[in-house]
C-alpha atoms as a PDB file:
ATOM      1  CA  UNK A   1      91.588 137.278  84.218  1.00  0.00           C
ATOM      2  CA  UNK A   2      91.245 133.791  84.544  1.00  0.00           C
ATOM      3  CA  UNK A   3      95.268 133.055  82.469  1.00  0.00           C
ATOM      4  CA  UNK A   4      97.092 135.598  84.684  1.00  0.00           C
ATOM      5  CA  UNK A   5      95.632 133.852  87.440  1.00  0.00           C
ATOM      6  CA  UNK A   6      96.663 130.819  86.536  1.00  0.00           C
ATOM      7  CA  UNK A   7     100.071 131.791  85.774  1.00  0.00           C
ATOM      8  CA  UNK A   8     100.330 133.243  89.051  1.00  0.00           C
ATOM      9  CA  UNK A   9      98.797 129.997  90.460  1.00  0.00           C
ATOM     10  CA  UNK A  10     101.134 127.823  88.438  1.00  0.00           C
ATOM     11  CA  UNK A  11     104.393 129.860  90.117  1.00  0.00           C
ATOM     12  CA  UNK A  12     103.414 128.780  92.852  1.00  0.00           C
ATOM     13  CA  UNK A  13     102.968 125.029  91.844  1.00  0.00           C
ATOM     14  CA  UNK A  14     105.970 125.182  90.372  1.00  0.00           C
ATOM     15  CA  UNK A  15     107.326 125.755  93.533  1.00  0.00           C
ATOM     16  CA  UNK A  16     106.280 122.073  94.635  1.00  0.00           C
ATOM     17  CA  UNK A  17     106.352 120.602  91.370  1.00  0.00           C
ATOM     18  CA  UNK A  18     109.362 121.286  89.555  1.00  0.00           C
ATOM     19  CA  UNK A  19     112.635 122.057  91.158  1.00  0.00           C
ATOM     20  CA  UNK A  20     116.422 122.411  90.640  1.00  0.00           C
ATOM     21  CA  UNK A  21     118.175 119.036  92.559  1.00  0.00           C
ATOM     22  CA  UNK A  22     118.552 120.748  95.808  1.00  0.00           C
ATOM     23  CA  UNK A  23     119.662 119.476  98.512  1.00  0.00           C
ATOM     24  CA  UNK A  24     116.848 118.011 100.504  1.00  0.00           C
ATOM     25  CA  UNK A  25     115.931 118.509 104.745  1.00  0.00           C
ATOM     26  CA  UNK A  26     114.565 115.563 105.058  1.00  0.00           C
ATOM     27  CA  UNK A  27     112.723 115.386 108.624  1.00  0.00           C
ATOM     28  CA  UNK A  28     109.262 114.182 107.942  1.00  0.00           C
ATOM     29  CA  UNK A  29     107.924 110.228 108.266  1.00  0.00           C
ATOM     30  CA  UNK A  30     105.431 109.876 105.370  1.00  0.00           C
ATOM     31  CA  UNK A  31     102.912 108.638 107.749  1.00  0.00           C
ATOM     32  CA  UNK A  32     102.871 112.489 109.729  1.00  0.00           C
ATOM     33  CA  UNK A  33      99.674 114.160 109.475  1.00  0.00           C
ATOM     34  CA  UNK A  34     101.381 117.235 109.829  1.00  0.00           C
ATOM     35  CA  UNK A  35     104.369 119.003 107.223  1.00  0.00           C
ATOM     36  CA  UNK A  36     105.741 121.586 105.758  1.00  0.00           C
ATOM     37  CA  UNK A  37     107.880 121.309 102.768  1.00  0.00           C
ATOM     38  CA  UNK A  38     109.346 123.890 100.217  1.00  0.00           C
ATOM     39  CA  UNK A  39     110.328 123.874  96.469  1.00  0.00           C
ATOM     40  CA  UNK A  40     109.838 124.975  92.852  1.00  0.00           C
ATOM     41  CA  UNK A  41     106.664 124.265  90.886  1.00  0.00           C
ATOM     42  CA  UNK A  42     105.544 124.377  87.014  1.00  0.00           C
ATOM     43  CA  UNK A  43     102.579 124.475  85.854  1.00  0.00           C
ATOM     44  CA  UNK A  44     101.590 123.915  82.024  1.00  0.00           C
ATOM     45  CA  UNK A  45      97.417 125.002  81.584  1.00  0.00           C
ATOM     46  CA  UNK A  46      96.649 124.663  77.875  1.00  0.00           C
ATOM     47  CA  UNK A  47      99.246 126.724  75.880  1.00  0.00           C
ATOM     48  CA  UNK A  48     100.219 128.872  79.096  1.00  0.00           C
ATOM     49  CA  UNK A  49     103.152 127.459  81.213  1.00  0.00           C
ATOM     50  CA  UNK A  50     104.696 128.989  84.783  1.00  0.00           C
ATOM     51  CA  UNK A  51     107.023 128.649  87.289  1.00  0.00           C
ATOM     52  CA  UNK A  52     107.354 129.832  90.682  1.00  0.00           C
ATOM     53  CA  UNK A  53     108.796 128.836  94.077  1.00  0.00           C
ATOM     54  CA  UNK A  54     106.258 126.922  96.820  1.00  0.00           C
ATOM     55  CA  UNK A  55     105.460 127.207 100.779  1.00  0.00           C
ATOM     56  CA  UNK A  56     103.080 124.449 102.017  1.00  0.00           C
ATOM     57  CA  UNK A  57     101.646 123.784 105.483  1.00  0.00           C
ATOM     58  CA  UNK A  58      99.743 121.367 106.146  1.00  0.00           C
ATOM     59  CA  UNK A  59      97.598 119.617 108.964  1.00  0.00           C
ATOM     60  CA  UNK A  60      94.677 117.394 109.415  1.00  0.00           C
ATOM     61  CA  UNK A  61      92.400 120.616 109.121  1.00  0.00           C
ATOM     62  CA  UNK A  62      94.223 123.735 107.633  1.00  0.00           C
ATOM     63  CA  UNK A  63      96.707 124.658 104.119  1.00  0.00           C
ATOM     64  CA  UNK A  64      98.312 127.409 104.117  1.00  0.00           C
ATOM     65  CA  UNK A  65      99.956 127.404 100.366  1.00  0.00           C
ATOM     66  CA  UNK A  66     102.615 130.607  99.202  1.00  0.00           C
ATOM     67  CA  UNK A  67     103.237 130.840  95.756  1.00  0.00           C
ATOM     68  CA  UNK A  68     106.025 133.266  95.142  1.00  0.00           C
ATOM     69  CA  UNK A  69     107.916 134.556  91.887  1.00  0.00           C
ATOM     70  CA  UNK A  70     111.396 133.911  91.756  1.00  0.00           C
ATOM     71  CA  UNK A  71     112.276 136.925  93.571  1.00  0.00           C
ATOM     72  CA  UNK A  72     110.397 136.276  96.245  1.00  0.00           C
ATOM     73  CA  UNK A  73     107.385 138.248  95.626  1.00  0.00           C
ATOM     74  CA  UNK A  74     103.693 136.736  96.662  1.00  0.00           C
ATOM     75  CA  UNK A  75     101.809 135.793  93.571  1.00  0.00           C
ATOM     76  CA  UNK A  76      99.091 134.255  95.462  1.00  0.00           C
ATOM     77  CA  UNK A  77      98.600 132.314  99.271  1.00  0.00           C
ATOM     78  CA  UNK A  78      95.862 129.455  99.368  1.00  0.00           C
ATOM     79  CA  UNK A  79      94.195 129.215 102.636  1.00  0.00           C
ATOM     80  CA  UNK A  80      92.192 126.254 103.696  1.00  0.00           C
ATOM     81  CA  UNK A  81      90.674 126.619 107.398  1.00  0.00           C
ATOM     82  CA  UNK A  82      87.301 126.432 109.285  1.00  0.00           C
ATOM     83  CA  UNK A  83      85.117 124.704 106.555  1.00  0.00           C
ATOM     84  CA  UNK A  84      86.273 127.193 103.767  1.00  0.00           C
ATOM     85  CA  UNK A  85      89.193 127.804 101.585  1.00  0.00           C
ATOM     86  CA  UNK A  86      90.455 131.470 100.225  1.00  0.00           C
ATOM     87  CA  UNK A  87      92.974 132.699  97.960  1.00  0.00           C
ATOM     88  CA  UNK A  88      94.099 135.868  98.042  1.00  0.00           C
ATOM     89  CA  UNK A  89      95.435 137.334  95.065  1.00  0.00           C
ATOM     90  CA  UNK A  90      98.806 139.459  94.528  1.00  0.00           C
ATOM     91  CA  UNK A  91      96.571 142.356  93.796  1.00  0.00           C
ATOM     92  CA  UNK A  92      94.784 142.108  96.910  1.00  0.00           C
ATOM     93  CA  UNK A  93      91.531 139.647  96.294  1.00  0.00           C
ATOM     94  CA  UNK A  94      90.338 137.064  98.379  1.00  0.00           C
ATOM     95  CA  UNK A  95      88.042 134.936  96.835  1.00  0.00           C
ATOM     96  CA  UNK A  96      86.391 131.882  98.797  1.00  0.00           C
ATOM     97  CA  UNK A  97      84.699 128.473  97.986  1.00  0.00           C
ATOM     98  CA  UNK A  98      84.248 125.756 100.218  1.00  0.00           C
ATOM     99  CA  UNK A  99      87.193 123.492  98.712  1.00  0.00           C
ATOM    100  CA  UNK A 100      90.098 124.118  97.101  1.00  0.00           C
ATOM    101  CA  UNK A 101      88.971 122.368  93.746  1.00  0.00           C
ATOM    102  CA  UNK A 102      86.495 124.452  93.129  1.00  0.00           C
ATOM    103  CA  UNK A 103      87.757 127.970  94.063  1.00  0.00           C
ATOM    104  CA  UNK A 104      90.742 127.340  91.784  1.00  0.00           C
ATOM    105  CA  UNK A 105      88.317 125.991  89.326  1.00  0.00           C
ATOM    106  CA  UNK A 106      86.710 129.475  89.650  1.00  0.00           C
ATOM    107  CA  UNK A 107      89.414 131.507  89.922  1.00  0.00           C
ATOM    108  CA  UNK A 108      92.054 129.780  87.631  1.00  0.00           C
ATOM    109  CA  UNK A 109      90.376 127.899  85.350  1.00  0.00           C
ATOM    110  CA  UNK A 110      91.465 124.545  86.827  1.00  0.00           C
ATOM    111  CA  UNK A 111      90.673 122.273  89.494  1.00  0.00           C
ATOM    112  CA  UNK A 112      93.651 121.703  91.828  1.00  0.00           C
ATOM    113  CA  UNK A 113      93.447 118.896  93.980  1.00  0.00           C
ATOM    114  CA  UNK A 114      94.633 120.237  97.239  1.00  0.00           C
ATOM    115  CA  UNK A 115      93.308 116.986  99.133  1.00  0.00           C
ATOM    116  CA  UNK A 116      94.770 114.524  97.346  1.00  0.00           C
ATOM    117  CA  UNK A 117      98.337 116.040  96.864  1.00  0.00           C
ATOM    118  CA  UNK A 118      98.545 116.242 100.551  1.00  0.00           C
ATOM    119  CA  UNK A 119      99.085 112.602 100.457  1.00  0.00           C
ATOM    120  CA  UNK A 120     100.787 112.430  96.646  1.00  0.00           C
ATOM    121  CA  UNK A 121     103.365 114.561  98.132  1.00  0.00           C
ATOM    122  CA  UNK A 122     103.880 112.223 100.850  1.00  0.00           C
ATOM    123  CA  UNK A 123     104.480 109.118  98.471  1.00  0.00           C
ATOM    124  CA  UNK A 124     101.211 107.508  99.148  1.00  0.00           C
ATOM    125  CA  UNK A 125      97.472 106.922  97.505  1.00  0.00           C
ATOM    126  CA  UNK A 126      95.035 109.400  98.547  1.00  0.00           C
ATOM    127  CA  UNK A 127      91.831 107.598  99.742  1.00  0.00           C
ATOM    128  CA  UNK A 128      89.801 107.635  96.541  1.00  0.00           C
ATOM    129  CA  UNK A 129      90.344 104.474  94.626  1.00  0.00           C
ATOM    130  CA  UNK A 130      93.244 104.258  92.022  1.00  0.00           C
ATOM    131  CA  UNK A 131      95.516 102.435  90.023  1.00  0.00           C
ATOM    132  CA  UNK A 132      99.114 101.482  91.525  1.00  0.00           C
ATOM    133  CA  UNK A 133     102.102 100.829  89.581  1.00  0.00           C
ATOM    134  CA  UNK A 134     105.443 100.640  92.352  1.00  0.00           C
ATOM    135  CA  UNK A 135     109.256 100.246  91.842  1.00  0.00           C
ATOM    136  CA  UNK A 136     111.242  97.631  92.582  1.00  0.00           C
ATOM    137  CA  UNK A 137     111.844  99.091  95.744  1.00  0.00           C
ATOM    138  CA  UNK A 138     107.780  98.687  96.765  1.00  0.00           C
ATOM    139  CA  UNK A 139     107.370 102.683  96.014  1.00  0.00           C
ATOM    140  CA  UNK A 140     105.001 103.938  94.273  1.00  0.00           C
ATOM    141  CA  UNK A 141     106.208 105.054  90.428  1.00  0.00           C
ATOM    142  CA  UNK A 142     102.856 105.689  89.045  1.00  0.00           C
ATOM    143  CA  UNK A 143      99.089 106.142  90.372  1.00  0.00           C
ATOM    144  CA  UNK A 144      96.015 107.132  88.632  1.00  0.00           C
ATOM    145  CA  UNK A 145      93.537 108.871  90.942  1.00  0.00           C
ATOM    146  CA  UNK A 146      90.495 110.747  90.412  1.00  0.00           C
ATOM    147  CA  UNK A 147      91.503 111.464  87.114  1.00  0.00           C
ATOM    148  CA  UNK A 148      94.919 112.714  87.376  1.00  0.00           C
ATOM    149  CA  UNK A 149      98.286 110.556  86.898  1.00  0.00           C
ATOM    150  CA  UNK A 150     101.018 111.464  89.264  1.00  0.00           C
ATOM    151  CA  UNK A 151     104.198 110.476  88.511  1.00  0.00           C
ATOM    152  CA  UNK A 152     106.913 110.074  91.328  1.00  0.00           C
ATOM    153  CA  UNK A 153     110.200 110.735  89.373  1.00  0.00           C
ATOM    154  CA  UNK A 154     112.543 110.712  92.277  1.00  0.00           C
ATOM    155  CA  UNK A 155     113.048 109.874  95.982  1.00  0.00           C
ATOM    156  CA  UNK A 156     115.019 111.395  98.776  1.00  0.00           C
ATOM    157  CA  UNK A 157     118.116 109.222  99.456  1.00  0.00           C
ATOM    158  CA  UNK A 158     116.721 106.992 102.085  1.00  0.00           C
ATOM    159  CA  UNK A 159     113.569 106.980  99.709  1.00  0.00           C
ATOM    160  CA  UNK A 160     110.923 107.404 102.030  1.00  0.00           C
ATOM    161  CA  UNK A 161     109.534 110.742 100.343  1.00  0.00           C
ATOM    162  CA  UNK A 162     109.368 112.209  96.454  1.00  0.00           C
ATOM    163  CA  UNK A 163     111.360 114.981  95.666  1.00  0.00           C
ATOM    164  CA  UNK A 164     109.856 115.028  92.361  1.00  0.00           C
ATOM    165  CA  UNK A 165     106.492 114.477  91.094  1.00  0.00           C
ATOM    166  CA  UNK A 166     104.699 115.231  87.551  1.00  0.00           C
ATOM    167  CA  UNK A 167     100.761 115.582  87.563  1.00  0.00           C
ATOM    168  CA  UNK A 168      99.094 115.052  84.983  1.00  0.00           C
ATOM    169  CA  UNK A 169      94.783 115.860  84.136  1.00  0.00           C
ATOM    170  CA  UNK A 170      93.499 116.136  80.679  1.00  0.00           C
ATOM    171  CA  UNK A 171      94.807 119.944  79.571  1.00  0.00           C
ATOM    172  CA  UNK A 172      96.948 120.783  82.826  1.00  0.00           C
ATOM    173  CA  UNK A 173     100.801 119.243  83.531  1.00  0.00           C
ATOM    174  CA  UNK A 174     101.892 120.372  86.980  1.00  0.00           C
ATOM    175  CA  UNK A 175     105.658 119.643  87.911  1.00  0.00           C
ATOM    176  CA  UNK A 176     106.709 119.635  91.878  1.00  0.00           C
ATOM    177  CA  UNK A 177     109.996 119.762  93.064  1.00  0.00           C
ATOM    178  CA  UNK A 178     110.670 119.631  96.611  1.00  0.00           C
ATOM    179  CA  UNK A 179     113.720 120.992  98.525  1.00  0.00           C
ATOM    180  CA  UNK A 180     112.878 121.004 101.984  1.00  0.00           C
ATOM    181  CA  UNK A 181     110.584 119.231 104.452  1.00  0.00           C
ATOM    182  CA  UNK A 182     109.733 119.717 108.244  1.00  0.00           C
END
């Protein structure tokens, strides 16, 4: 069912997108093609909205993305590797595309943009073209980018990396809050 798996998809958004103010590990340059980070996301699909906590690491070619309730139990783990991405589901499915967009397209309803958040997360444009909007500080506040509008709500303290972000595509509102990078 294409709304449990999006609720299950969204706890584990959540995890990234929306998070309590913890306090934040903050180890990571922006300009590393390598993390990991940790947090809460949200994730509003239509009239359906989720939360759950988030595990991502990332290099230049492999995701692995945990999405886990709130006490800790898998509700689904994204992995991108070799060409092709799977997710496998908390009720044991794997299903496979050969991006991220479209397998959560197929399996959730939704296309998440895997690709681009890798840099969003990071503070910086993705390289599609897009609209800039920046702080005083010469961050970026706003960005429109293949389609979606990702808002960067807050900074870490030296403010070289969002803690918080909002994503927003016509119909879906994802909200990432980070906790910890490495």
């Amino acid at each position: 069912m294409k709304l449990a798996a999006a609720a299950r998809f969204c706890a584990l958004s959540g995890a990234l997108l929306l998070g309590a103010c913890a306090e934040l590990q903050l180890q990571l340059p922006a300009e590393e093609p390598q993390f990991e980070l940790a947090g809460r996301i949200a994730v509003r699909y239509r009239d359906q909205a989720s939360n759950a906590n988030i595990a991502w690491r990332h290099g230049e070619s492999a995701d692995e993305v945990l999405i886990t309730s709130a006490l800790g139990q898998g509700v689904a783990r994204i992995v991108r590797s070799g060409g092709t991405v799977s997710l496998f589901a908390a009720d044991g499915r794997e299903h496979r595309a050969a991006d991220a967009e479209t397998l959560t397209e197929q399996v959730l309803g939704f296309r998440l943009p895997l690709d681009g958040l890798a840099d969003w997360v990071r503070g910086r444009a993705g390289r599609t073209p897009g609209t800039e909007l920046r702080d005083a500080s010469g961050r970026l506040a706003e960005l429109r980018q293949s389609g979606w509008t990702i808002q960067f709500q807050e900074w870490s303290q030296d403010g070289r990396l969002p803690i918080r972000l909002k994503l927003l595509y016509p119909g879906l509102e994802l909200r990432l809050a980070i906790s910890e990078w490495k």
